[in-house]
Protein backbone atom coordinates (compact mmCIF):
# COMPACT_ATOMS: atom_id res chain seq x y z
CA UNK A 1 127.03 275.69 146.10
CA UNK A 2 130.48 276.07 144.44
CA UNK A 3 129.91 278.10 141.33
CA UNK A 4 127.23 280.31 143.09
CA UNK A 5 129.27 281.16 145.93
CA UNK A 6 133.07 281.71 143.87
CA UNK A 7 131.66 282.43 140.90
CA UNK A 8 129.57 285.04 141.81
CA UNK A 9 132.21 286.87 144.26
CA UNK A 10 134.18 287.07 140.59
CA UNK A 11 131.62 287.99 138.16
CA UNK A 12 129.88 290.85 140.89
CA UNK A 13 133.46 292.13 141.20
CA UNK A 14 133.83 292.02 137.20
CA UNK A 15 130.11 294.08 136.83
CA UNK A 16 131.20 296.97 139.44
CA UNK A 17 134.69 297.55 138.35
CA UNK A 18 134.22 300.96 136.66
CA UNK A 19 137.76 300.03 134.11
CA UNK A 20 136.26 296.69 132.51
CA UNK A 21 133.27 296.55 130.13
CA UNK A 22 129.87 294.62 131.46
CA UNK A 23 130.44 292.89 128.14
CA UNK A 24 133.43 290.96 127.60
CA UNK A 25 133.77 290.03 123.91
CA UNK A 26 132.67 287.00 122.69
CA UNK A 27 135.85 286.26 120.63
CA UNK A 28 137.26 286.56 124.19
CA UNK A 29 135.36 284.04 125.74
CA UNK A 30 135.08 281.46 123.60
CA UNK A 31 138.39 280.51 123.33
CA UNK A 32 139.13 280.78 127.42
CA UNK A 33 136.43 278.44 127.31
CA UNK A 34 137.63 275.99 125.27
CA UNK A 35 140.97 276.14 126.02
CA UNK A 36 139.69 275.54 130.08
CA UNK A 37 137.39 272.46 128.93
CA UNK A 38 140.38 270.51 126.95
CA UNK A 39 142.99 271.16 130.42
CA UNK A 40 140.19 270.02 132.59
CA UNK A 41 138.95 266.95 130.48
CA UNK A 42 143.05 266.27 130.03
CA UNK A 43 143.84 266.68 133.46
CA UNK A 44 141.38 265.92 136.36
CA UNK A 45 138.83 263.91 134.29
CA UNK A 46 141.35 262.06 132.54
CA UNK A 47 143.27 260.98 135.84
CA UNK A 48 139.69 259.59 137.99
CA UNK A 49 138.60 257.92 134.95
CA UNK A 50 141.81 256.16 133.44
CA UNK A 51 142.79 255.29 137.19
CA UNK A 52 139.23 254.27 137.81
CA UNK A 53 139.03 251.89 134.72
CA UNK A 54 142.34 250.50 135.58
CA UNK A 55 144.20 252.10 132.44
CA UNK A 56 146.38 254.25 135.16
CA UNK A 57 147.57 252.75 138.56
CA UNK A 58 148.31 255.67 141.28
CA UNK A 59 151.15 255.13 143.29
CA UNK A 60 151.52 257.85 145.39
CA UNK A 61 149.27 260.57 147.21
CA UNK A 62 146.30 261.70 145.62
CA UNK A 63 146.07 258.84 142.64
CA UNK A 64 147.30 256.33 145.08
CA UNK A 65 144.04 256.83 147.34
CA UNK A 66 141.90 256.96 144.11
CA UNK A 67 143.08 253.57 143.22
CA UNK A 68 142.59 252.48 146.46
CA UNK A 69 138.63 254.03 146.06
CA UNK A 70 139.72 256.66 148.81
CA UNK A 71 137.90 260.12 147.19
CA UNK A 72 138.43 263.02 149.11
CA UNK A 73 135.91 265.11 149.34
CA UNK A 74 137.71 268.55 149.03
CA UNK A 75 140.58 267.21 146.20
CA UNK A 76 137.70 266.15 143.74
CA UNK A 77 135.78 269.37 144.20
CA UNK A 78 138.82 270.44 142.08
CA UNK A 79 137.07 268.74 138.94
CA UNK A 80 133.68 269.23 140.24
CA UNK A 81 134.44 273.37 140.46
CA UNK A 82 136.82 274.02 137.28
CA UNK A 83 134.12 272.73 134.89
CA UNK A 84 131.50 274.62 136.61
CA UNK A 85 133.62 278.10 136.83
CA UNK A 86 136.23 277.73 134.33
CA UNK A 87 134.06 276.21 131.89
CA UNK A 88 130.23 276.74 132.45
CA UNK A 89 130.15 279.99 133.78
CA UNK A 90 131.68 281.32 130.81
CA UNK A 91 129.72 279.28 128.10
CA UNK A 92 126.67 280.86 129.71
CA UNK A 93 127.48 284.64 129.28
CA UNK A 94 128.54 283.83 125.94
CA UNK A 95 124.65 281.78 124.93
CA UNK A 96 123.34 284.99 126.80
CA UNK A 97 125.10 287.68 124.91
CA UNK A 98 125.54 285.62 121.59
CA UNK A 99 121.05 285.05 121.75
CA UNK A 100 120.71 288.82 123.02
CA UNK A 101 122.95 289.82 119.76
CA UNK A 102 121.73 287.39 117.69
CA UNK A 103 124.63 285.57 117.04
CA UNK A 104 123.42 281.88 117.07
CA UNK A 105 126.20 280.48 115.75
CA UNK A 106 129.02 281.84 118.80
CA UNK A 107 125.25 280.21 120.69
CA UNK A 108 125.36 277.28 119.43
CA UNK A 109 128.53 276.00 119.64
CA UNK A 110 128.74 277.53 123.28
CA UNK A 111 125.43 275.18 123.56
CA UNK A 112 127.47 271.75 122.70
CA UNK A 113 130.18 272.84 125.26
CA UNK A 114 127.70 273.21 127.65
CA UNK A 115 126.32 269.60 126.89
CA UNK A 116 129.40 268.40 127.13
CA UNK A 117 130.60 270.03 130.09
CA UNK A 118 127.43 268.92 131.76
CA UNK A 119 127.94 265.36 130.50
CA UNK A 120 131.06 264.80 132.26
CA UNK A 121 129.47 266.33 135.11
CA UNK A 122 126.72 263.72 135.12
CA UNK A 123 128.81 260.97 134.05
CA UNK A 124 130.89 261.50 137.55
CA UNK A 125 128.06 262.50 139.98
CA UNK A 126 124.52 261.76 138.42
CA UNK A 127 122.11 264.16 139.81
CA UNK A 128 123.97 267.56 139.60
CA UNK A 129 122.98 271.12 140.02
CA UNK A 130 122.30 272.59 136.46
CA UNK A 131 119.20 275.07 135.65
CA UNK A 132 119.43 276.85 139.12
CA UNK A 133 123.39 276.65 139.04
CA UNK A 134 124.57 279.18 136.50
CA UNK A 135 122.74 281.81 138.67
CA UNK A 136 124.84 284.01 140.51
CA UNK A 137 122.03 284.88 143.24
CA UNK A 138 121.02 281.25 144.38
CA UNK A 139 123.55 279.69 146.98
CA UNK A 140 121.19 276.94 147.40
CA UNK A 141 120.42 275.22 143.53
CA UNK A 142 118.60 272.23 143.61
CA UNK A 143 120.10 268.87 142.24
CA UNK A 144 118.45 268.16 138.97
CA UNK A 145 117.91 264.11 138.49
CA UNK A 146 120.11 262.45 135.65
CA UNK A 147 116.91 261.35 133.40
CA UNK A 148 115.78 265.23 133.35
CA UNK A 149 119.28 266.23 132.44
CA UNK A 150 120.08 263.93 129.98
CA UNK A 151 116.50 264.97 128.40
CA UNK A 152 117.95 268.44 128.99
CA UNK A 153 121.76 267.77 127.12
CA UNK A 154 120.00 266.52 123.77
CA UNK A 155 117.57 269.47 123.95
CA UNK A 156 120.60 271.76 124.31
CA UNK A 157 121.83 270.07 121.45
CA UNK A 158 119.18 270.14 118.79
CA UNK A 159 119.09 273.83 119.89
CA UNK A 160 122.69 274.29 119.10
CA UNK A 161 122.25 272.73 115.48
CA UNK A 162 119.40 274.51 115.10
CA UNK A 163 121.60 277.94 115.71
CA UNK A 164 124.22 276.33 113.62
CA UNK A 165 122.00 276.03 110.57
CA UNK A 166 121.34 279.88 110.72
CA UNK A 167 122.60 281.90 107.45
CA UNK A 168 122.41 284.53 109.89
CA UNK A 169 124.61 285.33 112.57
CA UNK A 170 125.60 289.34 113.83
CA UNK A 171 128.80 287.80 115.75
CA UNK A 172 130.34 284.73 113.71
CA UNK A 173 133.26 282.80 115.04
CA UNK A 174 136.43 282.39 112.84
CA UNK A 175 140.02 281.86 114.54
CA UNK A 176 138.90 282.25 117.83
CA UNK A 177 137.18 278.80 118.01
CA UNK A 178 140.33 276.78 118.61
CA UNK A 179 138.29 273.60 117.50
CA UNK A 180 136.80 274.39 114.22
CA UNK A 181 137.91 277.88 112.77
CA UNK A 182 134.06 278.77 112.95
CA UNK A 183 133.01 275.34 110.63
CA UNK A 184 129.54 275.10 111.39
CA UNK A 185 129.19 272.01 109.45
CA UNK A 186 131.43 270.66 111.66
CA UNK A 187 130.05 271.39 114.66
CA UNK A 188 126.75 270.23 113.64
CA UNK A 189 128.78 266.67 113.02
CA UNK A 190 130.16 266.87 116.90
CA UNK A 191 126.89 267.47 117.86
CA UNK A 192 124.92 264.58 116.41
CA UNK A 193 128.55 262.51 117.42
CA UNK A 194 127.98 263.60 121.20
CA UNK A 195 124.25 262.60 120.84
CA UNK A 196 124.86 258.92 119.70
CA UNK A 197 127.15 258.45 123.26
CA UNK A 198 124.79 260.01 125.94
CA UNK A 199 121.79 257.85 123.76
CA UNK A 200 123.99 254.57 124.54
CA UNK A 201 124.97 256.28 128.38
CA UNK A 202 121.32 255.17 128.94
CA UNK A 203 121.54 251.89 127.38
CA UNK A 204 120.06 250.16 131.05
CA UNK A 205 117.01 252.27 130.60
CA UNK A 206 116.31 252.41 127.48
CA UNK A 207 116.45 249.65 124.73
CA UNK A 208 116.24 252.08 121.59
CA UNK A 209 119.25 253.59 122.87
CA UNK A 210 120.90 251.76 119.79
CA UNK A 211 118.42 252.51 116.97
CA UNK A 212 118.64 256.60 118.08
CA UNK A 213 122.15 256.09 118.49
CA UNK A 214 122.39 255.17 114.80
CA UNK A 215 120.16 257.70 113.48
CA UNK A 216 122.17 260.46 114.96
CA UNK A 217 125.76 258.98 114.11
CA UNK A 218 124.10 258.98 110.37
CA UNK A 219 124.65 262.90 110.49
CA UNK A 220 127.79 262.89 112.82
CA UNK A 221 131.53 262.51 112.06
CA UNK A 222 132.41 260.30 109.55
CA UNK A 223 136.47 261.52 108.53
CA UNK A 224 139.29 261.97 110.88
CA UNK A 225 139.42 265.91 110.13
CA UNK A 226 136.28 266.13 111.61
CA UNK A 227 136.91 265.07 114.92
CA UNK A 228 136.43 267.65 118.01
CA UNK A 229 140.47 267.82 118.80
CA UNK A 230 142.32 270.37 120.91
CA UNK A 231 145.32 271.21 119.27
CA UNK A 232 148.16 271.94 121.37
CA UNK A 233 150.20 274.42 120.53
CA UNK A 234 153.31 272.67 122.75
CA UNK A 235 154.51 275.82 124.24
CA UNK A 236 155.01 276.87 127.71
CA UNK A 237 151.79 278.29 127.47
CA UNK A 238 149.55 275.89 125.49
CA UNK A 239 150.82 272.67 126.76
CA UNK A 240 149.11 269.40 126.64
CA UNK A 241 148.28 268.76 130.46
CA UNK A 242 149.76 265.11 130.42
CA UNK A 243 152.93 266.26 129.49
CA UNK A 244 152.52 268.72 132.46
CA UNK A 245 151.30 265.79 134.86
CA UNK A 246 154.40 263.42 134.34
CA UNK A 247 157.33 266.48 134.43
CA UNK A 248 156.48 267.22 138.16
CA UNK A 249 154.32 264.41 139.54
CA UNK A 250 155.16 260.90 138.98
CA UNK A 251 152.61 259.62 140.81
CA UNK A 252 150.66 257.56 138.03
CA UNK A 253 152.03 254.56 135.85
CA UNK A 254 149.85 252.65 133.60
CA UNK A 255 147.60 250.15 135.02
CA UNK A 256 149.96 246.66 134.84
CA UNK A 257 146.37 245.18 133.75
CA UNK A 258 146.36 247.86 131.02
CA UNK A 259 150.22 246.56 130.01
CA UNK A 260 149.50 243.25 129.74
CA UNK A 261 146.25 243.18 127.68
CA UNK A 262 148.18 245.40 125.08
CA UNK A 263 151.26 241.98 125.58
CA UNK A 264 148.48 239.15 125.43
CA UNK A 265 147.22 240.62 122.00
CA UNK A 266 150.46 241.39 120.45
CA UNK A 267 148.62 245.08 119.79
CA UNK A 268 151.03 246.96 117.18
CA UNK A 269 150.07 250.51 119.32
CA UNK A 270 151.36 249.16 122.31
CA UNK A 271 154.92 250.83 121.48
CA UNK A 272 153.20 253.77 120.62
CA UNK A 273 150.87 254.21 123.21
CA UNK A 274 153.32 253.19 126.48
CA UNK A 275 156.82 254.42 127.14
CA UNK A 276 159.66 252.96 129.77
CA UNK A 277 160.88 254.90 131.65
CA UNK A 278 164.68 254.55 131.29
CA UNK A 279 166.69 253.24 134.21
CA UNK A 280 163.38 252.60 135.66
CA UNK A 281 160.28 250.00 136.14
CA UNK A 282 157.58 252.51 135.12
CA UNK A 283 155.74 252.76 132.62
CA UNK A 284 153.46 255.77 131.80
CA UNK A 285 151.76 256.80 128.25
CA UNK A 286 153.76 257.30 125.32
CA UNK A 287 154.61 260.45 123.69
CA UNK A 288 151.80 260.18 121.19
CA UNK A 289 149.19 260.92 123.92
CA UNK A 290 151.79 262.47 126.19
CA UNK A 291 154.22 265.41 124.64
CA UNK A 292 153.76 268.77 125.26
CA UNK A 293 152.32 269.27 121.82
CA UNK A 294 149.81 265.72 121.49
CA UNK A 295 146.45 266.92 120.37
CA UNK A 296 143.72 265.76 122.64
CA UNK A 297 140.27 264.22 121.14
CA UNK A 298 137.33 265.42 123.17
CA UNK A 299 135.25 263.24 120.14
CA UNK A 300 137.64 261.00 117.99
CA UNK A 301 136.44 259.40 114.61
CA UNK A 302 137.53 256.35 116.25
CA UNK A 303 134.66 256.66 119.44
CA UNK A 304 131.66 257.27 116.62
CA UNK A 305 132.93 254.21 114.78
CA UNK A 306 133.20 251.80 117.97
CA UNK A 307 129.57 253.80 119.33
CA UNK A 308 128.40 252.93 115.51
CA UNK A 309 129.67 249.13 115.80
CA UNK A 310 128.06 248.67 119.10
CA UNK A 311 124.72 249.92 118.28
CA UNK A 312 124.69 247.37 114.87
CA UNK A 313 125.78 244.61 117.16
CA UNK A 314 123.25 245.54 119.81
CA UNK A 315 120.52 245.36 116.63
CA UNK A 316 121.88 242.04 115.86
CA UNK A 317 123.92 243.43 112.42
CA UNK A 318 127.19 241.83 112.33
CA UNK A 319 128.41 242.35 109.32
CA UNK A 320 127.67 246.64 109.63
CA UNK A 321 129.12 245.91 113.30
CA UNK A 322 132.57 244.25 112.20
CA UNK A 323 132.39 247.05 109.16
CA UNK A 324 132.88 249.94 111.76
CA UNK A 325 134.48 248.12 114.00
CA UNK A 326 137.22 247.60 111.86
CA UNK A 327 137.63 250.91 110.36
CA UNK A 328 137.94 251.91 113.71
CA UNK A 329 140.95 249.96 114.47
CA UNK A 330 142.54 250.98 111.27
CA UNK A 331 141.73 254.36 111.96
CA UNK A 332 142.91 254.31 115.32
CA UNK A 333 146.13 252.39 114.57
CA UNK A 334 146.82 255.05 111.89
CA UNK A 335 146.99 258.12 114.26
CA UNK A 336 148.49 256.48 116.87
CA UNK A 337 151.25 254.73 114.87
CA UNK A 338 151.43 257.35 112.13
CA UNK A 339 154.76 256.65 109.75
CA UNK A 340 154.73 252.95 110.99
CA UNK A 341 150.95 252.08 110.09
CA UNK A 342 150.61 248.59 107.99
CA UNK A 343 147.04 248.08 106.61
CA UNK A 344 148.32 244.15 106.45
CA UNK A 345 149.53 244.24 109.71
CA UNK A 346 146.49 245.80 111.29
CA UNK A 347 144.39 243.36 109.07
CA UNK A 348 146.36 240.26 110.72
CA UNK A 349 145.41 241.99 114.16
CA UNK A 350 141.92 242.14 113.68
CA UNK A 351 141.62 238.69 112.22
CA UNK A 352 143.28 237.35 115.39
CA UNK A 353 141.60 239.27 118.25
CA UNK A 354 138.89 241.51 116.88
CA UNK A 355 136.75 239.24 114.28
CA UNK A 356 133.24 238.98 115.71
CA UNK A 357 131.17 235.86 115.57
CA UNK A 358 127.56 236.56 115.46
CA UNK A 359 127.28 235.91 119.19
CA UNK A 360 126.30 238.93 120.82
CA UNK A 361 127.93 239.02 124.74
CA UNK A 362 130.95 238.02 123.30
CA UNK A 363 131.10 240.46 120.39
CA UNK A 364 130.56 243.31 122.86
CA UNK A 365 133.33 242.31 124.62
CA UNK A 366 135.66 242.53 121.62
CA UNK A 367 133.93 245.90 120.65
CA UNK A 368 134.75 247.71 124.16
CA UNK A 369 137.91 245.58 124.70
CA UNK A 370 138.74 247.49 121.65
CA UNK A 371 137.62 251.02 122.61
CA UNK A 372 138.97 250.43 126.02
CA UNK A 373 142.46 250.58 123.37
CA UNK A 374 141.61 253.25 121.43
CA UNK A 375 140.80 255.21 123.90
CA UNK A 376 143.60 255.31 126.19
CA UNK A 377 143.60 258.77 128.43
CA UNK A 378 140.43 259.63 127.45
CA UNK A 379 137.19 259.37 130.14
CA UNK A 380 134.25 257.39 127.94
CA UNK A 381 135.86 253.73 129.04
CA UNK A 382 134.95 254.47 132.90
CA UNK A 383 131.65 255.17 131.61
CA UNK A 384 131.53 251.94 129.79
CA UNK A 385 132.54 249.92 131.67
CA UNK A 386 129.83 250.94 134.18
CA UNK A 387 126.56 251.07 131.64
CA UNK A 388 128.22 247.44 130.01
CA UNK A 389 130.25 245.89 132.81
CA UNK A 390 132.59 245.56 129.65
CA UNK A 391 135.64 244.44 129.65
CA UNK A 392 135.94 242.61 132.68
CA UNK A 393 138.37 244.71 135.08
CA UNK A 394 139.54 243.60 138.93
CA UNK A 395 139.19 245.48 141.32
CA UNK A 396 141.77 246.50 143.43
CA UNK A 397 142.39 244.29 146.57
CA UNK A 398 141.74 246.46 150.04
CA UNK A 399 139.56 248.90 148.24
CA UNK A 400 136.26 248.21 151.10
CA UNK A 401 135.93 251.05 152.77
CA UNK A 402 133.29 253.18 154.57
CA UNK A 403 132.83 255.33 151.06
CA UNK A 404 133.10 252.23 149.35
CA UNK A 405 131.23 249.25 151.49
CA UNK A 406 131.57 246.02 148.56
CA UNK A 407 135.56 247.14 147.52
CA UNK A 408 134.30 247.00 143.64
CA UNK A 409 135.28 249.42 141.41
CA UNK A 410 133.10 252.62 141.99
CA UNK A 411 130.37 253.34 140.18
CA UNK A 412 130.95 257.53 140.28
CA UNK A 413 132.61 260.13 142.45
CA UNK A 414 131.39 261.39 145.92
CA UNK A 415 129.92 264.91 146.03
CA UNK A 416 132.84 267.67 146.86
CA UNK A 417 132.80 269.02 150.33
CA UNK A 418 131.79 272.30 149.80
CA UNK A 419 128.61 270.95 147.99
CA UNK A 420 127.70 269.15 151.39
CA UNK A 421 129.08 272.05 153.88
CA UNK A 422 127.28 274.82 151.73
CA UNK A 423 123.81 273.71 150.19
CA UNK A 424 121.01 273.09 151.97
CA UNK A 425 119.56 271.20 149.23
CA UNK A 426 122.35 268.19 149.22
CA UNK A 427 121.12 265.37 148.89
CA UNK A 428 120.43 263.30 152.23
CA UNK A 429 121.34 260.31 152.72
CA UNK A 430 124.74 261.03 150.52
CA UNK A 431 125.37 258.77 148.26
CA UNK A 432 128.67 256.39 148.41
CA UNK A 433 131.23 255.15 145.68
CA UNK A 434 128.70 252.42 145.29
CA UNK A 435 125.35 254.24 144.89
CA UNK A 436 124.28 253.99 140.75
CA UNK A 437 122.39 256.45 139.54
CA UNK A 438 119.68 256.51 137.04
CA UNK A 439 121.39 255.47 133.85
CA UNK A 440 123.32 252.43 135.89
CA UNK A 441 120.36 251.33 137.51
């Protein structure tokens, strides 16, 4: 298995040399950690799921074949191994050190990166290695099935608010937690935020999912300032990994289906949010999501309003479901059009395109046509889309092949090869593009 294998050639190595501590400081970790988790989500996960929800078309190599529902098997153990090495491997020595110090709080926000490393994880791949996987001496961790770890994430979670709500803490995080500055109240609000979406990722399986998902989002972020953003710094060194993408690989344009949903509704962010190339036919994102210095939302105020308008209109509550759902709009057009935001414009938008009418398929569809907007590069509308089926997307033409028998749009990633080549417990038969697992069943 990937992270017991690699991983634990690097960590034994780090234990025996004699110059470097057994310890490495938590103040160290945490923000390697971070830092790794907002590159991965804005790099690999961003490019399967925007070209997989037909946001991003791939026109070349790697993306190409991904639009055509071609996965390689060793190019997607990329993702599969950077969030288990990069990320999760080092979020576990710091919950070990930070609970053998008792220092709950570096714990507990270590805990909601773990959740939500493990969610996107899950989200790609269903049953996934996770309470054998973080140790070094087992080649051979068992695949834990999606119900048990999504019963696992929101334990993890009201763990990590519990160590958030601590007075005490030996180790306490300040300017090394690139998200927060060491808020706890903050992080407590990320954490009930993260467990309204993975309550509505099991939506097919459970028809609370909505009520829970409220109850949670009742405690979760509620003001722009709170969202869970990675600040990029714009630099050489910190720079935001679309920006990276597009200066040396333009393989990737946004989806033409993408385009012209933002042209049939006359959006106002559609200026904002695509950008021409010049002296060319391709369009890719706009500079807003794009430049080397765009922040990138990992939990926007904008995804607990639309999670918040789906669950009232799931509960029958139209009037608390329009409420949200147009605060989210306003919000969203705010940030993304910044100096050019109209309230009365935006009003005249929603009125036209995003006024619900009582009628609950239909108002579902306006609610995740509109997050499929607002959230442009990031991952959660490839996991709507597959627990809603919402909004309608086309398949690409010639995508039936022997990973992907019915051509539809896949409903998660094949394993990596060096999960099949290297653990005996991999999972036979393998599953295909088309297998669902338990929370799209």
């Amino acid at each position: 298995m990937i992270i017991a294998s690699t991983a634990s050639c690097r960590m034994d190595e780090l234990n025996k040399t004699p110059n470097r501590p057994i310890e490495v400081p938590l103040n160290t970790l945490l923000p390697s950690a971070q830092r790794n988790l907002a590159n991965i989500t804005g790099r690999e996960v961003w490019q399967y799921s925007n070209l997989l929800a037909n946001q991003m078309l791939g026109t070349q190599l790697q993306p190409q074949q991904i639009s055509q529902y071609q996965i390689d098997e060793v190019f997607v153990g990329y993702m599969y191994s950077d969030i288990y090495i990069s990320v999760m491997h080092n979020l576990d020595i710091i919950i070990r050190q930070a609970d053998a110090n008792r220092s709950p709080h570096y714990a507990g926000i270590a805990r909601i990166l773990m959740t939500y490393s493990l969610s996107l994880l899950t989200t790609f791949w269903g049953d996934v290695p996770f309470e054998q996987a973080l140790d070094r001496t087992n080649t051979h961790p068992v695949f834990d099935p999606q119900q048990q770890i999504y019963s696992i994430m929101d334990q993890m979670l009201l763990r990590a608010i519990d160590n958030l709500s601590q007075s005490q803490s030996t180790f306490t995080p300040g300017g090394d937690d690139l998200f927060y500055a060491g808020n706890r109240n903050l992080w407590i609000k990320a954490a009930h935020t993260l467990r309204a979406r993975l309550a509505l990722h099991t939506i097919k399986q459970n028809p609370d999912a909505p009520a829970i998902a409220l109850t949670h989002l009742a405690s979760g972020i509620t003001h722009s300032q709170e969202a869970l953003v990675y600040r990029y710094q714009g630099t050489q060194t910190d720079p935001n990994p679309i920006f990276i993408y597009f200066q040396t690989n333009p393989n990737m344009v946004v989806h033409p289906d993408f385009r012209l949903l933002l042209i049939h509704l006359n959006d106002p962010r559609r200026l904002y949010l695509l950008y021409r190339k010049p002296f060319t036919a391709d369009t890719i994102p706009g500079l807003i999501v794009s430049s080397i210095g765009a922040p990138f939302p990992l939990i926007s105020l904008e995804e607990a309003l639309l999670l918040r308008a789906e669950a009232h209109c799931r509960l029958g509550q139209t009037a608390e479901a329009q409420k949200a759902l147009t605060q989210a709009i306003h919000e969203n057009c705010r940030r993304i059009m910044d100096t050019a935001y109209s309230p009365a414009l935006v009003d005249d938008y929603i009125d036209a395109h995003a006024t619900l009418s009582g009628i609950t398929n239909s108002d579902l569809n306006l609610i995740l046509t509109q997050k499929h907007i607002a959230l442009f590069t990031h991952h959660e509308p490839y996991t709507d889309y597959r627990r809603t089926g919402l909004p309608d997307l086309n398949p690409h033409p010639g995508g039936t092949n022997p990973q992907n028998p019915n051509g539809q749009i896949p409903r998660r990633l094949i394993y990596p090869q060096i999960e099949r080549l290297n653990n005996r417990n991999f999972p036979n038969p393998a599953p295909n593009l088309q297998t669902r697992f338990w929370w799209d069943q």
